[in-house]
PDB file of N, CA and C in Angstrom:
ATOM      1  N   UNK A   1     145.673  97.411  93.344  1.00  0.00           N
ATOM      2  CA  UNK A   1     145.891  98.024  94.616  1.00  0.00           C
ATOM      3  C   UNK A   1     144.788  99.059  94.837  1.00  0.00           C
ATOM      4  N   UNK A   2     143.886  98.885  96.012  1.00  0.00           N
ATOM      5  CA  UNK A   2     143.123  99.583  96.732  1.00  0.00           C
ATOM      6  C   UNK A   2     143.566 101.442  96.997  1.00  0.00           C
ATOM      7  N   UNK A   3     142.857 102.064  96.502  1.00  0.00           N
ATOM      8  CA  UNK A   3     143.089 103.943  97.291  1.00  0.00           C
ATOM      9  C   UNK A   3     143.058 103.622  98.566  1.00  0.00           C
ATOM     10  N   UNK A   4     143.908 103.967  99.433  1.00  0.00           N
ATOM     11  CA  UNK A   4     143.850 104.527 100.949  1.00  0.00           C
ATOM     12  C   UNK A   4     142.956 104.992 101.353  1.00  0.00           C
ATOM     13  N   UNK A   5     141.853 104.914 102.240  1.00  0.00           N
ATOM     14  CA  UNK A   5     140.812 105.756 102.271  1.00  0.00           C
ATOM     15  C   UNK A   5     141.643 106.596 103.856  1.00  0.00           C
ATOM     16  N   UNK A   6     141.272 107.665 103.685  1.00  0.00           N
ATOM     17  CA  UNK A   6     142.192 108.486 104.861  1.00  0.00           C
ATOM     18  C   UNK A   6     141.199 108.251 106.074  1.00  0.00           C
ATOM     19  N   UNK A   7     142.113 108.662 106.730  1.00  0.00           N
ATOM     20  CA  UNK A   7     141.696 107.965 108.253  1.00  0.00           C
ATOM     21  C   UNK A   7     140.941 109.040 109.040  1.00  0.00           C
ATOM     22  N   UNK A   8     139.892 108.157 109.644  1.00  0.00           N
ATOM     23  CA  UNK A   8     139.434 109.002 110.548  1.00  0.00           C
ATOM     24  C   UNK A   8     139.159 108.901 111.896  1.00  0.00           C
ATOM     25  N   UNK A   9     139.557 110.158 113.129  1.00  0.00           N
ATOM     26  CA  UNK A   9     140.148 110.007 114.534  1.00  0.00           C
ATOM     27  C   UNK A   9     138.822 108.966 115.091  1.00  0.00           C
ATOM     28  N   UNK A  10     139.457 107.616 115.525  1.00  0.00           N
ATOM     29  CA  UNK A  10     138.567 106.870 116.693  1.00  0.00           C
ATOM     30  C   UNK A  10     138.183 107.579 117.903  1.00  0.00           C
ATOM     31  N   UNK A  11     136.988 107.647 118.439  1.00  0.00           N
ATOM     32  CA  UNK A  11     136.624 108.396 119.546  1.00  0.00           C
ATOM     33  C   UNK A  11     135.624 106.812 119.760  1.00  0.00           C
ATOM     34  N   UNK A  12     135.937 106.313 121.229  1.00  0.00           N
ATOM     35  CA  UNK A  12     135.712 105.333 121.434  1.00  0.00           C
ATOM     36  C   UNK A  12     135.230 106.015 123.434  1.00  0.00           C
ATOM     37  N   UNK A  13     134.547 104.995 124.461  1.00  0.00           N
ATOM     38  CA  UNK A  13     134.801 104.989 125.678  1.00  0.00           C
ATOM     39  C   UNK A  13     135.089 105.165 126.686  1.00  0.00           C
ATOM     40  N   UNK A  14     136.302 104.050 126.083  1.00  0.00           N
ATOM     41  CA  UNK A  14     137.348 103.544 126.766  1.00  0.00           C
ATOM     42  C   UNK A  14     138.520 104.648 126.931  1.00  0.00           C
ATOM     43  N   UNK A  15     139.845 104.238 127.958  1.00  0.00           N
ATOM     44  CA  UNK A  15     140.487 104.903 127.883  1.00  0.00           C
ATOM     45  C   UNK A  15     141.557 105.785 126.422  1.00  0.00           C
ATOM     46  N   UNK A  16     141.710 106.624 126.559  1.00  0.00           N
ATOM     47  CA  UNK A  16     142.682 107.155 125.314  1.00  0.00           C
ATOM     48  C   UNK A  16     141.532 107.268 124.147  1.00  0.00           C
ATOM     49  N   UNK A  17     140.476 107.517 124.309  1.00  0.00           N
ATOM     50  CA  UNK A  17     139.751 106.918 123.182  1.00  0.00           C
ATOM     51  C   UNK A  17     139.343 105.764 122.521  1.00  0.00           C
ATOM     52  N   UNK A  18     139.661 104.715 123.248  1.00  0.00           N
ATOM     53  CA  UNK A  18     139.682 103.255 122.704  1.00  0.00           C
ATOM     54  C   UNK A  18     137.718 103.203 122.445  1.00  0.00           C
ATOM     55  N   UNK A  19     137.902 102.019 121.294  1.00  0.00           N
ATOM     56  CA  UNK A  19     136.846 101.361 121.346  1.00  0.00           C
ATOM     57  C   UNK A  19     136.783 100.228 122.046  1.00  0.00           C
ATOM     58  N   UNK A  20     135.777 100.084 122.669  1.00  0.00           N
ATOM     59  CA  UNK A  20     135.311  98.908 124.079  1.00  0.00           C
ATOM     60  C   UNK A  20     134.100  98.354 123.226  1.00  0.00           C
ATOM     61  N   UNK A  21     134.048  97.205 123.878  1.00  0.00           N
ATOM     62  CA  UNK A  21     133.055  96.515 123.357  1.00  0.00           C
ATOM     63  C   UNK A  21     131.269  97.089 123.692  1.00  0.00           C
ATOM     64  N   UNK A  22     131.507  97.321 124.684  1.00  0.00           N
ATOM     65  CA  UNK A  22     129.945  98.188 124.815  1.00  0.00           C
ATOM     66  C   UNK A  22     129.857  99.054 123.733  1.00  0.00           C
ATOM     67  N   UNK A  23     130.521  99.555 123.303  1.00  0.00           N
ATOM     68  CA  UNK A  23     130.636 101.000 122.309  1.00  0.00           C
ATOM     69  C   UNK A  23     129.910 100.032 121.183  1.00  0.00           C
ATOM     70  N   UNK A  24     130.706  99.213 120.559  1.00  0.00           N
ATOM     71  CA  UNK A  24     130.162  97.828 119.335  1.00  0.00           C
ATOM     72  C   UNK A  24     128.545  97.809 119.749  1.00  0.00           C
ATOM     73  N   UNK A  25     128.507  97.152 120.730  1.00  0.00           N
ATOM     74  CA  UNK A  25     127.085  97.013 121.104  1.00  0.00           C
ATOM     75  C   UNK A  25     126.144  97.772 121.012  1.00  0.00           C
ATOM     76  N   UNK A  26     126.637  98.718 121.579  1.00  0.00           N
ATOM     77  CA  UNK A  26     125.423  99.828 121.290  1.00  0.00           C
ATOM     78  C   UNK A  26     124.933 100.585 119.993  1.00  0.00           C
ATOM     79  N   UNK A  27     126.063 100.504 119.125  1.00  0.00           N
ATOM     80  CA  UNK A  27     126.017 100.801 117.773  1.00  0.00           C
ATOM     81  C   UNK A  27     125.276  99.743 116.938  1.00  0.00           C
ATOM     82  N   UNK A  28     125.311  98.555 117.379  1.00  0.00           N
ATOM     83  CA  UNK A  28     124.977  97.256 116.792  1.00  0.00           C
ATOM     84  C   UNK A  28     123.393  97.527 117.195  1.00  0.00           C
ATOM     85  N   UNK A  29     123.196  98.086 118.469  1.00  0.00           N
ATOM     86  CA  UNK A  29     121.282  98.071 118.616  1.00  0.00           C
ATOM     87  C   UNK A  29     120.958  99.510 117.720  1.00  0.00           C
ATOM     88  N   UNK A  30     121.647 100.191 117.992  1.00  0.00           N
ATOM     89  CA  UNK A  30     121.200 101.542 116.682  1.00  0.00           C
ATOM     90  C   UNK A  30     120.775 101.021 115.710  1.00  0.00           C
ATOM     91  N   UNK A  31     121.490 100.263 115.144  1.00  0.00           N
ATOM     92  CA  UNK A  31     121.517  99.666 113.770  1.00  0.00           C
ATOM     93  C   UNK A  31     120.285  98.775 113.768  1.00  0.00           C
ATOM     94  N   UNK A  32     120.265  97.837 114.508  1.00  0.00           N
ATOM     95  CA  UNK A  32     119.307  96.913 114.726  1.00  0.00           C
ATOM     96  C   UNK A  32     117.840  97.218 114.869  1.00  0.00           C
ATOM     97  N   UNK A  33     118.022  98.539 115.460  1.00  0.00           N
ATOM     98  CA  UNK A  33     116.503  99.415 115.878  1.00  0.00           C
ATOM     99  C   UNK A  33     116.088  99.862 114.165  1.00  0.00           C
ATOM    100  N   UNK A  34     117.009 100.650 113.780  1.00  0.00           N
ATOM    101  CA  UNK A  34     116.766 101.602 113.064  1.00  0.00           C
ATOM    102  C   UNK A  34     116.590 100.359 111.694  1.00  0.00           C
ATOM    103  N   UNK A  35     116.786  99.084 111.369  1.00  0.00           N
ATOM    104  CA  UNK A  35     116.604  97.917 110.814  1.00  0.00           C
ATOM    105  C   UNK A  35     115.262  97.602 110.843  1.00  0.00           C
ATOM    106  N   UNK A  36     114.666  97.244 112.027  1.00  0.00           N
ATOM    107  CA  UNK A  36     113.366  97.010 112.921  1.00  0.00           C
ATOM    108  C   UNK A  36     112.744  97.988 112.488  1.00  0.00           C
ATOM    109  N   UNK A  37     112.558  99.416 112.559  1.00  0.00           N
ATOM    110  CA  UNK A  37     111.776 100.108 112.150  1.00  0.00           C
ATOM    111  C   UNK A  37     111.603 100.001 111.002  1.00  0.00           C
ATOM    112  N   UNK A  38     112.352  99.891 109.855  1.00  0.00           N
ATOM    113  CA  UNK A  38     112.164  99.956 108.421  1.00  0.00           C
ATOM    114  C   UNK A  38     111.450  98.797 107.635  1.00  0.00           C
ATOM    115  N   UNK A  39     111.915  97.277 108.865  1.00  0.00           N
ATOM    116  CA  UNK A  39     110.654  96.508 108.269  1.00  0.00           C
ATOM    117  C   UNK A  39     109.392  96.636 108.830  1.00  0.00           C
ATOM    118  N   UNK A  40     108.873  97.451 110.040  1.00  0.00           N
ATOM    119  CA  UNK A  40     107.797  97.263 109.718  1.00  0.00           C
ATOM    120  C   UNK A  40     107.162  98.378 109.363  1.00  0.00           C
ATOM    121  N   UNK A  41     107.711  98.964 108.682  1.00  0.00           N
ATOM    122  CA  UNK A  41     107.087 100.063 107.524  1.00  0.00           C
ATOM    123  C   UNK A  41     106.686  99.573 106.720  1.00  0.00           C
ATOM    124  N   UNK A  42     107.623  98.347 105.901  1.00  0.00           N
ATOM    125  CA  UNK A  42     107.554  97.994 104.539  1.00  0.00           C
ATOM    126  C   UNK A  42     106.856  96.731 104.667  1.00  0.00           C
ATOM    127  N   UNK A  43     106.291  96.050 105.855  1.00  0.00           N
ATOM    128  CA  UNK A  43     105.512  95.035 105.902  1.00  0.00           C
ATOM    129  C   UNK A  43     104.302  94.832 105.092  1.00  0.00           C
ATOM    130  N   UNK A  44     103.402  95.971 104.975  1.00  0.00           N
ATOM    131  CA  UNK A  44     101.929  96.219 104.792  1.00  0.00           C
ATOM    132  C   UNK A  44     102.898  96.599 102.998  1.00  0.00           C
ATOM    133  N   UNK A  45     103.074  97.322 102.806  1.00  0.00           N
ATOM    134  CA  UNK A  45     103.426  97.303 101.610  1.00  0.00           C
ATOM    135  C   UNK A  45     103.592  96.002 100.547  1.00  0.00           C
ATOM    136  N   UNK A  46     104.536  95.314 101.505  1.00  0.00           N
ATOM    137  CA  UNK A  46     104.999  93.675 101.019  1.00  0.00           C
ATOM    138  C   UNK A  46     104.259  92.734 100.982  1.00  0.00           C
ATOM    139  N   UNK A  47     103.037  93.116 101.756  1.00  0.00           N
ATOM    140  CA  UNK A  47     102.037  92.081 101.823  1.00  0.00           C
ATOM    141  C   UNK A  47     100.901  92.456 101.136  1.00  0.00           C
ATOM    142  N   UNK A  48     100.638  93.882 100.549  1.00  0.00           N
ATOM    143  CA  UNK A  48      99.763  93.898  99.457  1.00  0.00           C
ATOM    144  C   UNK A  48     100.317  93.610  97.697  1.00  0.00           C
ATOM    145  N   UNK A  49     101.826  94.031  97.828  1.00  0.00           N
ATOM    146  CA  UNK A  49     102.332  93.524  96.435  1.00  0.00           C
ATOM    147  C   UNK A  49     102.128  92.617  96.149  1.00  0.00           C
ATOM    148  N   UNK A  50     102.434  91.257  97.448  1.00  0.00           N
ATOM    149  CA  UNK A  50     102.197  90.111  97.378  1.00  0.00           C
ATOM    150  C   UNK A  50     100.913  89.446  96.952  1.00  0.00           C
ATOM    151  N   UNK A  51      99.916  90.069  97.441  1.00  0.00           N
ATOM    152  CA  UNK A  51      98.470  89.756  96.728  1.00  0.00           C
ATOM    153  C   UNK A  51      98.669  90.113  95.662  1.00  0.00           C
ATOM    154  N   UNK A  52      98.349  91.428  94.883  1.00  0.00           N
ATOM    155  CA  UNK A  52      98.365  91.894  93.899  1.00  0.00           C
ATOM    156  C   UNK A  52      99.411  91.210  92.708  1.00  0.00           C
ATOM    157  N   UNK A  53     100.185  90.874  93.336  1.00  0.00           N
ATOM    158  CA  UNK A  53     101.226  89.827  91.841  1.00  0.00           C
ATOM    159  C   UNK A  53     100.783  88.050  92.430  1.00  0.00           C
ATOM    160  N   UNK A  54      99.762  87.552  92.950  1.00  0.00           N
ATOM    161  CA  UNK A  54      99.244  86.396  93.064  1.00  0.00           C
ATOM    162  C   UNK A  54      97.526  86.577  92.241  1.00  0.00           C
ATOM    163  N   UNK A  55      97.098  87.734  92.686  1.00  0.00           N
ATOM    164  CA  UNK A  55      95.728  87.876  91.847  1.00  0.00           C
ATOM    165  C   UNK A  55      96.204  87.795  90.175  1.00  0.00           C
ATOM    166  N   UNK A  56      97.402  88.625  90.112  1.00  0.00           N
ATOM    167  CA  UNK A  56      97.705  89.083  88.493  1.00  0.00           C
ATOM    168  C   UNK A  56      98.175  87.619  87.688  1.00  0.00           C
ATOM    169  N   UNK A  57      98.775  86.753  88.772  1.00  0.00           N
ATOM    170  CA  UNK A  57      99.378  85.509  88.250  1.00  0.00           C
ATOM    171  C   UNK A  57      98.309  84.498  87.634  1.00  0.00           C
ATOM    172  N   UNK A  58      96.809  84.602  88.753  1.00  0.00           N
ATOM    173  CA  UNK A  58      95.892  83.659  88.718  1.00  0.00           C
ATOM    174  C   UNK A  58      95.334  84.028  87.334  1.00  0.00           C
ATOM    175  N   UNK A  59      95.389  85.715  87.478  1.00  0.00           N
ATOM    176  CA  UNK A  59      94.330  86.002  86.041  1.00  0.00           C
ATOM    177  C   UNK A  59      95.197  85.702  84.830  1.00  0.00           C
ATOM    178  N   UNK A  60      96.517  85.593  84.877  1.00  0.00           N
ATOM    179  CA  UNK A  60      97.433  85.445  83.560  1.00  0.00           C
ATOM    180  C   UNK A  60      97.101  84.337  83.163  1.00  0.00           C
ATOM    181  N   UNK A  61      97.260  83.109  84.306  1.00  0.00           N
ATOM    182  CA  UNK A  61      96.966  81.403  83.703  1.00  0.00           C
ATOM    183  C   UNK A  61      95.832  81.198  83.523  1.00  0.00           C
ATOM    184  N   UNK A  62      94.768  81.857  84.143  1.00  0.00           N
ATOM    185  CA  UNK A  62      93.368  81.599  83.827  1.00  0.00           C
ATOM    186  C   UNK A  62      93.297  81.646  81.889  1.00  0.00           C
ATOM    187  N   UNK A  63      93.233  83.332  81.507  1.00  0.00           N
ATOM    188  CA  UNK A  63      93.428  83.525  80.303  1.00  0.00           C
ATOM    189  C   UNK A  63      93.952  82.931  79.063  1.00  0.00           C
ATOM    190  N   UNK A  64      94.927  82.257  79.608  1.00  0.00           N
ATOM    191  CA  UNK A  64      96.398  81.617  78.820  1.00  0.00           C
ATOM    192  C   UNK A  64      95.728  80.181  78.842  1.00  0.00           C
ATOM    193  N   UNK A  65      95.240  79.722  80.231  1.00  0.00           N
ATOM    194  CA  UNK A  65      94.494  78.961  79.934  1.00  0.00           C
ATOM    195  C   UNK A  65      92.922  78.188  78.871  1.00  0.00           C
ATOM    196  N   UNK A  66      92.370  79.430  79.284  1.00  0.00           N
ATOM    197  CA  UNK A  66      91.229  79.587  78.560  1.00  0.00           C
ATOM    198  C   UNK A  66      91.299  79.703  77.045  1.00  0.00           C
ATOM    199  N   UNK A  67      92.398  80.817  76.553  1.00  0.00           N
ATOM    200  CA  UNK A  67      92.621  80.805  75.339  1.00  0.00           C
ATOM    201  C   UNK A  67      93.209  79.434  74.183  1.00  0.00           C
ATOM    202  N   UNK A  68      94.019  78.656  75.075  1.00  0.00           N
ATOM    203  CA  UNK A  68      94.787  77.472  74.754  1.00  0.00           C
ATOM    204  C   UNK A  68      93.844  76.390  74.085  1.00  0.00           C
ATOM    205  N   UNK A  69      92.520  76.717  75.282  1.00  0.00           N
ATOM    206  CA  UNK A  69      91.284  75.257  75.588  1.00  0.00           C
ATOM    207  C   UNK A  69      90.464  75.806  73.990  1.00  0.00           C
ATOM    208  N   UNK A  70      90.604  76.939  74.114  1.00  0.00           N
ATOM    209  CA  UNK A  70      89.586  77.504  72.683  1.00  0.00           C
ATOM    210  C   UNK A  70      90.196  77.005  71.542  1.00  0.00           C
ATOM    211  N   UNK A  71      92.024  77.096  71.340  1.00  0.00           N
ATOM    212  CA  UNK A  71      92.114  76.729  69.994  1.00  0.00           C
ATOM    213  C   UNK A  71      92.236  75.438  69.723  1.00  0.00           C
ATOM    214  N   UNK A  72      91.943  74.506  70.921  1.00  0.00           N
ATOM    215  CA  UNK A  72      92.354  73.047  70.106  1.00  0.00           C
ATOM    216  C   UNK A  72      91.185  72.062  70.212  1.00  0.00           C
ATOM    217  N   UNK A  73      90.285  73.375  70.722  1.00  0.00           N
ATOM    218  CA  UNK A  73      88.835  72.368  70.791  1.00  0.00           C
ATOM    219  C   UNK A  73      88.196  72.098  69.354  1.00  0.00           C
ATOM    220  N   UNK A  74      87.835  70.773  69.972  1.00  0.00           N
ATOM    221  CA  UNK A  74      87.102  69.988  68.162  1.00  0.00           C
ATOM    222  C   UNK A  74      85.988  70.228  68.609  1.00  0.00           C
ATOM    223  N   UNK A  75      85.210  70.847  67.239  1.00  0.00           N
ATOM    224  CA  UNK A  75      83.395  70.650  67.284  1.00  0.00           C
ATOM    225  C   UNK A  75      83.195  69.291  66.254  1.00  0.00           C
ATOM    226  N   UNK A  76      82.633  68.518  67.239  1.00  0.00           N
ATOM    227  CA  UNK A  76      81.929  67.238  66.605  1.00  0.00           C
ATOM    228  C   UNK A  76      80.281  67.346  66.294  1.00  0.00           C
ATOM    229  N   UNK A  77      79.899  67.418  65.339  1.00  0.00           N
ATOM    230  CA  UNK A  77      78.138  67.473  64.818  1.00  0.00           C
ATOM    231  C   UNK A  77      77.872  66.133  64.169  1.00  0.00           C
ATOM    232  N   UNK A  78      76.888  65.931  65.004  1.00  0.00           N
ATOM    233  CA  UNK A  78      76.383  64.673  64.454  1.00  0.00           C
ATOM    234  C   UNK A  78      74.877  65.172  63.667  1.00  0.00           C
ATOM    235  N   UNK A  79      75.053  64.071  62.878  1.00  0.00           N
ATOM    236  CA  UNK A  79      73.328  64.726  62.040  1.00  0.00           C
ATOM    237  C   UNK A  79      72.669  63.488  61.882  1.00  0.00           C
ATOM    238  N   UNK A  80      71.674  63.346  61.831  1.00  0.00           N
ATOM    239  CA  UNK A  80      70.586  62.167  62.061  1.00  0.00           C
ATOM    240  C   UNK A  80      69.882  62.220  60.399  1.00  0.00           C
ATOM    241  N   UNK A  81      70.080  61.447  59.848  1.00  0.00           N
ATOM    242  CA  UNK A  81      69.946  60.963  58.546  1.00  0.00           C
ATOM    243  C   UNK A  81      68.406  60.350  58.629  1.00  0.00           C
TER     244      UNK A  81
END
């Protein structure tokens, strides 16, 4: 069983205090704005991490690569008799 969270007075609009649907709405674009602003703060951010962990990825397999090709390479010498 859930704590009660105590209540707090609706101040709405509408009559008596009611909440009306415009009231929803308009709270819903607050939200929506204040949403909107925060991504495109974090756009330029998101899009340099994004390079920066694609450069770091290329240089990991490069390496991993390179190192792999070194240990299983055969040296073949031929000698002329």
């Amino acid at each position: 069983m859930s704590p009660k969270l105590p209540s707090r007075p609706v101040h709405g609009s509408g009559p008596g205090g009611r909440i009306e649907l415009r009231d929803i709405q308009s709270k819903l674009e607050d939200i929506r704005g204040d949403a909107d602003e925060t991504t495109e703060k974090a756009k330029p951010v998101v899009v340099i991490g994004a390079v920066v962990g694609v450069v770091v990825l290329v240089g990991v397999a490069f390496y991993l690569g390179r190192r792999k090709g070194r240990r299983k390479s055969t040296w073949v010498e031929i000698r002329r008799l």
